[in-house]
Protein backbone atom coordinates (compact mmCIF):
# COMPACT_ATOMS: atom_id res chain seq x y z
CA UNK A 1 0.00 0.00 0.00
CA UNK A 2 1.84 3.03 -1.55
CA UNK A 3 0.56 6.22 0.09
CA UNK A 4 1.72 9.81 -1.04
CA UNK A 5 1.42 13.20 1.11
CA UNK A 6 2.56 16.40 0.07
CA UNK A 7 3.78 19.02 2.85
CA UNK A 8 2.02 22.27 1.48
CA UNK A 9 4.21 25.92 3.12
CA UNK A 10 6.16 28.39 2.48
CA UNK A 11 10.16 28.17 1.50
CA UNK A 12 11.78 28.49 3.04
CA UNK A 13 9.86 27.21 6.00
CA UNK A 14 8.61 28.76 8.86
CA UNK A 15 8.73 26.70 12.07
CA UNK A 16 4.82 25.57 11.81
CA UNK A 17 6.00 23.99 8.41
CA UNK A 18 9.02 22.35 9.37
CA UNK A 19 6.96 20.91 13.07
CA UNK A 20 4.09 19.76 10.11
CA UNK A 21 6.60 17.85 7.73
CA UNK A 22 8.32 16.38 11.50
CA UNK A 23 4.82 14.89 12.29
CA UNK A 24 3.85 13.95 8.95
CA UNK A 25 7.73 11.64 8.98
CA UNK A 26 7.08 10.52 12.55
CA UNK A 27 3.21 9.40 11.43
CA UNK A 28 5.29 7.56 8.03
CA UNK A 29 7.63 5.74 10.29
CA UNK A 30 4.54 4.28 12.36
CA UNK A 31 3.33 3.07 9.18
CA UNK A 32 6.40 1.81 7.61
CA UNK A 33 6.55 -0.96 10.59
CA UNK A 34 2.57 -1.84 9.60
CA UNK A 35 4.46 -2.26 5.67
CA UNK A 36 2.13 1.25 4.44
CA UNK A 37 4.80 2.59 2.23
CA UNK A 38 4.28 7.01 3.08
CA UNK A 39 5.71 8.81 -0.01
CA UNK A 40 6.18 12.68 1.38
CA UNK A 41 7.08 15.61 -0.36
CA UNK A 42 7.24 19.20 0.69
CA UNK A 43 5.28 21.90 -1.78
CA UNK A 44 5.92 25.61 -1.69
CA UNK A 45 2.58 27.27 -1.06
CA UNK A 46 3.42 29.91 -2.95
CA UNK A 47 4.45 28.21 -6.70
CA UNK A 48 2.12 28.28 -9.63
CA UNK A 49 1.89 24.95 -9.93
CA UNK A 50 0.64 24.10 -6.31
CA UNK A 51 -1.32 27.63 -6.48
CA UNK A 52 -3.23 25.61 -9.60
CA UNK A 53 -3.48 22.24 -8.62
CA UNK A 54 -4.69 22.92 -5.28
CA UNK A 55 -6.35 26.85 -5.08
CA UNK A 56 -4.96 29.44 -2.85
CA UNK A 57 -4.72 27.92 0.46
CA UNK A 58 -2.74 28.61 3.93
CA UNK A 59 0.24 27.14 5.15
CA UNK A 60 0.99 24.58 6.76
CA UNK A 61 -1.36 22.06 4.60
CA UNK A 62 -1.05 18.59 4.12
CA UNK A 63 -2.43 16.79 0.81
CA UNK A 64 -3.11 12.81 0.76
CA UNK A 65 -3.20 11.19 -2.75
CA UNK A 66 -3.85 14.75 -4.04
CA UNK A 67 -6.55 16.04 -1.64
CA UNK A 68 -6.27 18.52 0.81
CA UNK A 69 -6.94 17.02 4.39
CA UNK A 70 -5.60 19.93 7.04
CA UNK A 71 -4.88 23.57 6.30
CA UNK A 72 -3.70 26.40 7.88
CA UNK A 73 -2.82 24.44 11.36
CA UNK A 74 -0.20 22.35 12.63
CA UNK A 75 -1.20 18.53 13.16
CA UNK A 76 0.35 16.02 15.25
CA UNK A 77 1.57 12.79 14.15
CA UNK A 78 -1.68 11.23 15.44
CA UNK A 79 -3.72 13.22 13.53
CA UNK A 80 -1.80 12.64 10.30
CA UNK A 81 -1.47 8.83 10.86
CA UNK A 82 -5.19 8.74 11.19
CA UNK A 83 -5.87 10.91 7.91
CA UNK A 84 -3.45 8.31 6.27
CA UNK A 85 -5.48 5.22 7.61
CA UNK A 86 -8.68 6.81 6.57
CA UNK A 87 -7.64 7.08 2.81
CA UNK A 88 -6.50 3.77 2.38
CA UNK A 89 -9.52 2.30 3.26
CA UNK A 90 -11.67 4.57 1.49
């Protein structure tokens, strides 16, 4: 199970966006050991590209498989592990 997340902020980061890409690798290594391969990758809030592929939002943000879950606050690892979980199974 291949899952891919996308740290949406600004570059170069603030401290909220370096604490949200933290939790987001802490809630990837819980996975890992349960064999749910996380994928992350950190997006600049501010390019054109993410601008168009996801609409003007606020940093921090976190996208699963392309869909915004959280923006504009800081989640913990719990949250994000949960978030994770729920797209697999839907």
């Amino acid at each position: 199970m291949n899952v891919k997340v996308e740290v949406i902020g600004v570059s170069p980061p603030c401290q909220r966006c370096k604490t949200t890409e933290e939790n987001a690798k802490k809630a990837a290594e819980k996975l890992a050991a349960e064999g749910i391969k996380v994928e992350i990758s950190k997006l600049n809030v501010a390019s054109q590209e993410t601008i168009s592929k996801y609409g003007v939002i606020s940093s921090p943000a976190i996208a699963i498989n392309g869909i915004v879950k959280i923006m504009g606050k800081v989640p913990d690892a719990s949250v994000i592990e949960r978030l994770i979980r729920q797209s697999i199974t839907s």
